[in-house]
N, C-alpha and C. Protein backbone atom coordinates (compact mmCIF):
# COMPACT_ATOMS: atom_id res chain seq x y z
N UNK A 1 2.96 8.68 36.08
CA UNK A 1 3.56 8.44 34.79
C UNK A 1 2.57 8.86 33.71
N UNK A 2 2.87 9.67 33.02
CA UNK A 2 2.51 10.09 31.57
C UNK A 2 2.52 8.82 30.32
N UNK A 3 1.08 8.75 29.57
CA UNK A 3 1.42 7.89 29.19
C UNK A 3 1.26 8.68 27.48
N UNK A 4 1.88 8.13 26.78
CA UNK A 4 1.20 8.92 25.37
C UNK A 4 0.52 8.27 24.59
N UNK A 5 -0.70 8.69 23.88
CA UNK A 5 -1.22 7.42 23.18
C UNK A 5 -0.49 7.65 21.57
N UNK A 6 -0.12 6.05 21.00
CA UNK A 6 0.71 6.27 20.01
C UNK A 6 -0.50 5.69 18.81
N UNK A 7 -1.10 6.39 17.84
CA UNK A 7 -1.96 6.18 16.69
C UNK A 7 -1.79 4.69 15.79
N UNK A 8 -2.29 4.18 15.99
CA UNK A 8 -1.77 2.88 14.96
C UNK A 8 -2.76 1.86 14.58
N UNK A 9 -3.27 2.03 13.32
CA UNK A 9 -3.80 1.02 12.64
C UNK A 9 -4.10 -0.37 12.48
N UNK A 10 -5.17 -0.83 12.53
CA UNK A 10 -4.98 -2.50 12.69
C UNK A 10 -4.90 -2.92 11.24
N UNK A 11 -4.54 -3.82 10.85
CA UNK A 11 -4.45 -5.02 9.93
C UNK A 11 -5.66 -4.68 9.11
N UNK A 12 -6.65 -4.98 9.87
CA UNK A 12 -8.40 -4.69 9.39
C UNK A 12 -8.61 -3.16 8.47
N UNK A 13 -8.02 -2.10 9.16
CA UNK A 13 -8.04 -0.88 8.66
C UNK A 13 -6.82 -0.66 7.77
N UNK A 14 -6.09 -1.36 7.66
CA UNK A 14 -5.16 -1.47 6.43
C UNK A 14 -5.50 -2.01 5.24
N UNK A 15 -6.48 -3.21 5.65
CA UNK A 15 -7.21 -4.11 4.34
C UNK A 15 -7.82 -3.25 3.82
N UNK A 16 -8.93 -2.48 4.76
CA UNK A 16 -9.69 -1.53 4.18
C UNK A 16 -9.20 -0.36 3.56
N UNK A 17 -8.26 -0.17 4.16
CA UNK A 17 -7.86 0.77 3.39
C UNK A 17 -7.01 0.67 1.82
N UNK A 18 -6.69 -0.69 1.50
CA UNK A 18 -6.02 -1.17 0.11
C UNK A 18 -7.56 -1.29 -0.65
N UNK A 19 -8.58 -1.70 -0.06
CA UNK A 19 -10.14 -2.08 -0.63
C UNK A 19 -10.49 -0.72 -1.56
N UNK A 20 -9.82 0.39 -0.87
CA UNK A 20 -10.51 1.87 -1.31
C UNK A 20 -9.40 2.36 -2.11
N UNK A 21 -8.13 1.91 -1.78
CA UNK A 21 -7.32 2.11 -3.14
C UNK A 21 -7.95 0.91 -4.46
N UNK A 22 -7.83 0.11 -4.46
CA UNK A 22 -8.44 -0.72 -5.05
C UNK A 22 -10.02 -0.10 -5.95
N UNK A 23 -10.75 0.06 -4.97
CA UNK A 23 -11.99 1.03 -5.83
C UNK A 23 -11.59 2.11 -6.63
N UNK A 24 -10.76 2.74 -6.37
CA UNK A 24 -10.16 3.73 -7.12
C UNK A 24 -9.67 3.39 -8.56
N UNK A 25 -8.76 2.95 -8.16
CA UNK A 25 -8.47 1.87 -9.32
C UNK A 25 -9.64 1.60 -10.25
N UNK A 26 -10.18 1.08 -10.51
CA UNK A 26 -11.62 -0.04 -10.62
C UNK A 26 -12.31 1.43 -11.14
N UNK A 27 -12.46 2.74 -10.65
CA UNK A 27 -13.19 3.45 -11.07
C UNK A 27 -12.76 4.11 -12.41
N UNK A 28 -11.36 4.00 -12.51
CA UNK A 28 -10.91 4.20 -13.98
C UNK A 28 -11.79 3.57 -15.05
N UNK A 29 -11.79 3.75 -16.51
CA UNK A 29 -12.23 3.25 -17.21
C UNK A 29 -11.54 2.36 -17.89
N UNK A 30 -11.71 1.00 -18.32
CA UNK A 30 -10.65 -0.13 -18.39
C UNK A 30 -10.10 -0.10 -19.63
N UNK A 31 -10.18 0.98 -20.25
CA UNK A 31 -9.40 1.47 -21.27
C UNK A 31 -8.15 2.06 -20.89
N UNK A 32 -8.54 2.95 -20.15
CA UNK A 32 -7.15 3.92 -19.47
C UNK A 32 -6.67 2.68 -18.53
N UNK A 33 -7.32 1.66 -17.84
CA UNK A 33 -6.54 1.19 -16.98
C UNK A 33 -5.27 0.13 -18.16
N UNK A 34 -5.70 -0.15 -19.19
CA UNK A 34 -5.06 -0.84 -19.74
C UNK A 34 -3.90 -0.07 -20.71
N UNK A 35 -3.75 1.41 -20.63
CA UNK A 35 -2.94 2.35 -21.00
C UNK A 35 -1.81 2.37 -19.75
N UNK A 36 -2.72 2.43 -18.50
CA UNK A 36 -1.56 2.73 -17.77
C UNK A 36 -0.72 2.11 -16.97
N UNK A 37 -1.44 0.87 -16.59
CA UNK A 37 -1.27 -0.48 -15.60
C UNK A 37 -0.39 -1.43 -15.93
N UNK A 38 0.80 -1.48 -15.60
CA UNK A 38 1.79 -2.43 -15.61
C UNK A 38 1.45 -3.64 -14.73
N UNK A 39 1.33 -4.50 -14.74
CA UNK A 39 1.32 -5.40 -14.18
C UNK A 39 2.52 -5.88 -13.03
N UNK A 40 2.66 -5.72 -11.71
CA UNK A 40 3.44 -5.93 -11.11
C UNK A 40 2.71 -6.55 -9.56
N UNK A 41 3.89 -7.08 -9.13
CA UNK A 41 4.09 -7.79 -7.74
C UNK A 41 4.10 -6.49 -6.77
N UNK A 42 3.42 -6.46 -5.61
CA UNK A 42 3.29 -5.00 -5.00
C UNK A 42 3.77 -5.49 -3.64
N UNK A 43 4.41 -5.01 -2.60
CA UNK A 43 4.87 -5.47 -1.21
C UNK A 43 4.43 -3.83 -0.66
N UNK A 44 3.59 -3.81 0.41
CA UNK A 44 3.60 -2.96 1.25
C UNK A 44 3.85 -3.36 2.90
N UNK A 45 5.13 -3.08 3.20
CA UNK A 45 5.85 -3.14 4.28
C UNK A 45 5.22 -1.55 5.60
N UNK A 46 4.49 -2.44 6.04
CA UNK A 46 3.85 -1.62 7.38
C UNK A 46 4.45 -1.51 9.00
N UNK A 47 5.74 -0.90 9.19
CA UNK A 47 6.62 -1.40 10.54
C UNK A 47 5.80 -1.80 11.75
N UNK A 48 5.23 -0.35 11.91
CA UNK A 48 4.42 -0.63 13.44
C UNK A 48 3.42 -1.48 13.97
N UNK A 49 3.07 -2.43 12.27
CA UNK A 49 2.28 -4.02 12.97
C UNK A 49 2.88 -4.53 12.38
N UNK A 50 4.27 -4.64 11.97
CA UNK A 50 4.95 -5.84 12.00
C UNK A 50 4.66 -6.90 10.54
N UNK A 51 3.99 -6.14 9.61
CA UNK A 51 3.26 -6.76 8.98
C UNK A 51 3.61 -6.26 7.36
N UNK A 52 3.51 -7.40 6.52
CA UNK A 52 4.04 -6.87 5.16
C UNK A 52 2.67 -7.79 4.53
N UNK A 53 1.85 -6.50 3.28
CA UNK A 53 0.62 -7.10 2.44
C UNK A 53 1.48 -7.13 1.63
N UNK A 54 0.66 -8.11 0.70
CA UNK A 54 1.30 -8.72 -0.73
C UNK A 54 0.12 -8.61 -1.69
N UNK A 55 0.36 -8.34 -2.62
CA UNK A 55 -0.68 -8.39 -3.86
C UNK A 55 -0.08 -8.11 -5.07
N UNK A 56 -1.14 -8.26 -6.39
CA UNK A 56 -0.62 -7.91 -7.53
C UNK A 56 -1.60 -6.48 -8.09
N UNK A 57 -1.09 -5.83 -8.98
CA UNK A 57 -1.48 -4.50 -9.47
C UNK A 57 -2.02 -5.16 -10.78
N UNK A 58 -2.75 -5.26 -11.22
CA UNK A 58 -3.49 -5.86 -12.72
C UNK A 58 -4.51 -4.57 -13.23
N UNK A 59 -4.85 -4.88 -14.37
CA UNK A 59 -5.86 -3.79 -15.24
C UNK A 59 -7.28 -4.24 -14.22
N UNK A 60 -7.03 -5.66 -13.89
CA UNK A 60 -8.67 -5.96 -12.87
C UNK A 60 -8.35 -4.92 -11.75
N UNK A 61 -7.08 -4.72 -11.01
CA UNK A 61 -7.24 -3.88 -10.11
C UNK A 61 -6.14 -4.83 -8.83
N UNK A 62 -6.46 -4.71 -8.15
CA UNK A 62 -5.30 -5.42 -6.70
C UNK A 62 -6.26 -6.33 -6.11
N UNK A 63 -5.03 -7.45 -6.86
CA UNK A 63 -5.83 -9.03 -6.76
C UNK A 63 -4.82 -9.79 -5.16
N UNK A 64 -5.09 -10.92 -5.21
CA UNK A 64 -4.25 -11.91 -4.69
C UNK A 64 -3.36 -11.03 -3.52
N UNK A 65 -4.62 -10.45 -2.52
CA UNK A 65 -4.55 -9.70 -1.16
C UNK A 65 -3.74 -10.33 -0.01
N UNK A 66 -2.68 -10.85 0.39
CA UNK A 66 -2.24 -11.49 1.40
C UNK A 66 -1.75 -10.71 2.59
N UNK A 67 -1.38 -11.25 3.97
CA UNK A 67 -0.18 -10.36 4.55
C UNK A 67 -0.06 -11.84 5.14
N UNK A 68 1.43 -10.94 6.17
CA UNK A 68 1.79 -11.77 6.51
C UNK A 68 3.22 -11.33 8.01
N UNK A 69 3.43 -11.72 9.18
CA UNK A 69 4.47 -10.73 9.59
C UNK A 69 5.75 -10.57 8.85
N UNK A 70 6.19 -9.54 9.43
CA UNK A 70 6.94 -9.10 8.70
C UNK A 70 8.90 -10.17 8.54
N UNK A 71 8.75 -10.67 9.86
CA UNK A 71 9.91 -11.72 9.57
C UNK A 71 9.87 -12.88 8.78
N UNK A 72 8.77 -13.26 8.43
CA UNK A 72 8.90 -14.69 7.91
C UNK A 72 9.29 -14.23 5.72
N UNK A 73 10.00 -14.97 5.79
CA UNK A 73 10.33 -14.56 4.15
C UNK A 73 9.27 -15.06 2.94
N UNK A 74 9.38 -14.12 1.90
CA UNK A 74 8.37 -14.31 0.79
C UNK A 74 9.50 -14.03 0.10
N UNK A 75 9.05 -13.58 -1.63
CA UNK A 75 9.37 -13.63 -2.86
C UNK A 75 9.53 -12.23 -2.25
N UNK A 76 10.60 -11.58 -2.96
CA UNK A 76 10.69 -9.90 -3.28
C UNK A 76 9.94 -9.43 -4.02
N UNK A 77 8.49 -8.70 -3.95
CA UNK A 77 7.57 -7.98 -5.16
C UNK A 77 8.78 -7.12 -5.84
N UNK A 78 8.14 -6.86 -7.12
CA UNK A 78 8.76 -5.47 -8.12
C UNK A 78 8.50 -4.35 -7.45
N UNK A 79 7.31 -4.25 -6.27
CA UNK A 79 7.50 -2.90 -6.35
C UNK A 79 7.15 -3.01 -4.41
N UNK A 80 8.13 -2.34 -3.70
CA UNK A 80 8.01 -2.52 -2.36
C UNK A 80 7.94 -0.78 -1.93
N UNK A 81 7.34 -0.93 -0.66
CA UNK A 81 6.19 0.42 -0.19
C UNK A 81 6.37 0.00 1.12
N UNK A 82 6.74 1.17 1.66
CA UNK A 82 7.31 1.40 3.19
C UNK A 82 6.22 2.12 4.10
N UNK A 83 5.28 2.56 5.00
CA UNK A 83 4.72 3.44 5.10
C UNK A 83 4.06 2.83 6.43
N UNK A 84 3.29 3.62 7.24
CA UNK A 84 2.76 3.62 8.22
C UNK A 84 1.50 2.84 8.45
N UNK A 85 1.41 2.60 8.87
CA UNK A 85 -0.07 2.19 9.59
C UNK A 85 -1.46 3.20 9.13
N UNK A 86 -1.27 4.19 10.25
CA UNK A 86 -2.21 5.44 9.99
C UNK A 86 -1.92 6.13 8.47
N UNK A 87 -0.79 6.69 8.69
CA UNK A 87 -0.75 7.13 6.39
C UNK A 87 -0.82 5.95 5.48
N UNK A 88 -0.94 4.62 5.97
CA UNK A 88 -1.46 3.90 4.55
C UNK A 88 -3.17 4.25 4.27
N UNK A 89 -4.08 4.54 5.72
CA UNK A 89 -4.84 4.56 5.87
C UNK A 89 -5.61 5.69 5.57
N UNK A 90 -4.56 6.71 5.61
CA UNK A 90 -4.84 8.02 5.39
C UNK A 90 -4.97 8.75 4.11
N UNK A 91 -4.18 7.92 3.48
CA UNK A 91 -3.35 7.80 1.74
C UNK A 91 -5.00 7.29 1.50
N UNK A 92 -5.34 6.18 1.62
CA UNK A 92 -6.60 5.77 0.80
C UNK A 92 -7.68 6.28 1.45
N UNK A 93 -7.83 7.18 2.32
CA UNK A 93 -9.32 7.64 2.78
C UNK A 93 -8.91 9.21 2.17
N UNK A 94 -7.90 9.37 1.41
CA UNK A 94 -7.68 10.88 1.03
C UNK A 94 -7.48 11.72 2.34
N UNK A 95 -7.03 11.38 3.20
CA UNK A 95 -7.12 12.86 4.25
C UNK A 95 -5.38 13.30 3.95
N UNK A 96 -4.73 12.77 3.38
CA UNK A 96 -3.31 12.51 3.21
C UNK A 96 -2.75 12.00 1.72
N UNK A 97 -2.36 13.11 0.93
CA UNK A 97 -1.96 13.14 0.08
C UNK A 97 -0.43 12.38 -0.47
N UNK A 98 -0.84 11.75 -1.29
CA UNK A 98 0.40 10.39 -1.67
C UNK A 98 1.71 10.79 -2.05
N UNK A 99 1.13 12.52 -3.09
CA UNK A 99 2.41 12.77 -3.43
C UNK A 99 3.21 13.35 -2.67
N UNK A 100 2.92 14.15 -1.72
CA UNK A 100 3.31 14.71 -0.51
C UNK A 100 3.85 14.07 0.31
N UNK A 101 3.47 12.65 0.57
CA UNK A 101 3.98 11.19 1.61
C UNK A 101 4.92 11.58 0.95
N UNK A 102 5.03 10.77 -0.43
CA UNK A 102 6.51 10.63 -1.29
C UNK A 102 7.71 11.52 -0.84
N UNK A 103 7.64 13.14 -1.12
CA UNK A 103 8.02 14.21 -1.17
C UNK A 103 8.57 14.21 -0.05
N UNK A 104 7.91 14.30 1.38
CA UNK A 104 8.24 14.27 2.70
C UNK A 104 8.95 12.87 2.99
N UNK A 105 9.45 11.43 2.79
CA UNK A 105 9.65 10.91 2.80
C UNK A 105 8.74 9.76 3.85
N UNK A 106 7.87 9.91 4.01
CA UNK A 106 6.62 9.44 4.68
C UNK A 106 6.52 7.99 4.38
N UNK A 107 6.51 8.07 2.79
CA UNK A 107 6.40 6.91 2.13
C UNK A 107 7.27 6.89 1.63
N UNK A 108 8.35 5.18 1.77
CA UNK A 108 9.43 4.81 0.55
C UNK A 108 8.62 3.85 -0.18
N UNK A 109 9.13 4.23 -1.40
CA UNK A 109 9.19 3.38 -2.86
C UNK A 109 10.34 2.77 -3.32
N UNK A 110 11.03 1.70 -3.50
CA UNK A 110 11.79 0.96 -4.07
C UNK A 110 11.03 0.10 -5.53
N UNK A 111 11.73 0.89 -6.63
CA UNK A 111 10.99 0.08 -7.56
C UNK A 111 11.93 0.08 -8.68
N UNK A 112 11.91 -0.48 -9.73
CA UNK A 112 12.89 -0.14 -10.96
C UNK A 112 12.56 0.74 -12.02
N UNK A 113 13.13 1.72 -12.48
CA UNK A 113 13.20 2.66 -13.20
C UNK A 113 12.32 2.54 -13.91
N UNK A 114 11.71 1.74 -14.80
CA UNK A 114 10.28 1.68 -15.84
C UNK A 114 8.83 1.81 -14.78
N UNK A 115 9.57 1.70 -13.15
CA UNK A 115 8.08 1.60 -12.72
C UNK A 115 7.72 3.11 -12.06
């Protein structure tokens, strides 16, 4: 039997990988961040661990880091994010371009029109 190995991200390398979106963030200057930063509730829904992070988007940057699996119910964030394991990971280490996720449908966004 053939087995295939299937790529998939832990929890740990997902944190880390919101840590380096997060620095990014943070590397703006808090002038522009306060030009451009809406303040919102963020849900990133990760299928293949089962697992949905929670946080908020602020001019400080992505606060109030949670997860949690993916069945048990929370609040609906404003802005919910569909995406992989490996391309969330990939998205914040840059090897994998965000707008391109988008484009290819890699990554869903559900958000409301001002966002």
């Amino acid at each position: 039997m053939i087995r295939h190995h299937v790529p998939m991200s832990s929890i740990d390398a997902c944190l880390a990988g919101i840590d380096l979106l997060n620095e990014r963030i943070l590397e703006q200057p808090e002038t522009e961040r306060h030009r451009h930063v809406r303040e919102r509730s963020i849900g990133i829904e990760v299928p293949d661990l089962a697992t949905v992070f929670h946080m908020r988007l602020t001019v400080d940057g992505l606060t109030d880091i949670t997860h949690h699996p993916t069945d048990r119910s929370a609040p609906r964030p404003q802005v919910r994010i569909t995406v992989t394991s490996d391309d969330l990971v990939a998205i914040a280490e840059k090897r994998l371009s965000a707008k391109t996720s988008l484009l290819t449908r890699r990554v869903k966004v559900e958000a409301g029109v001002s966002d």
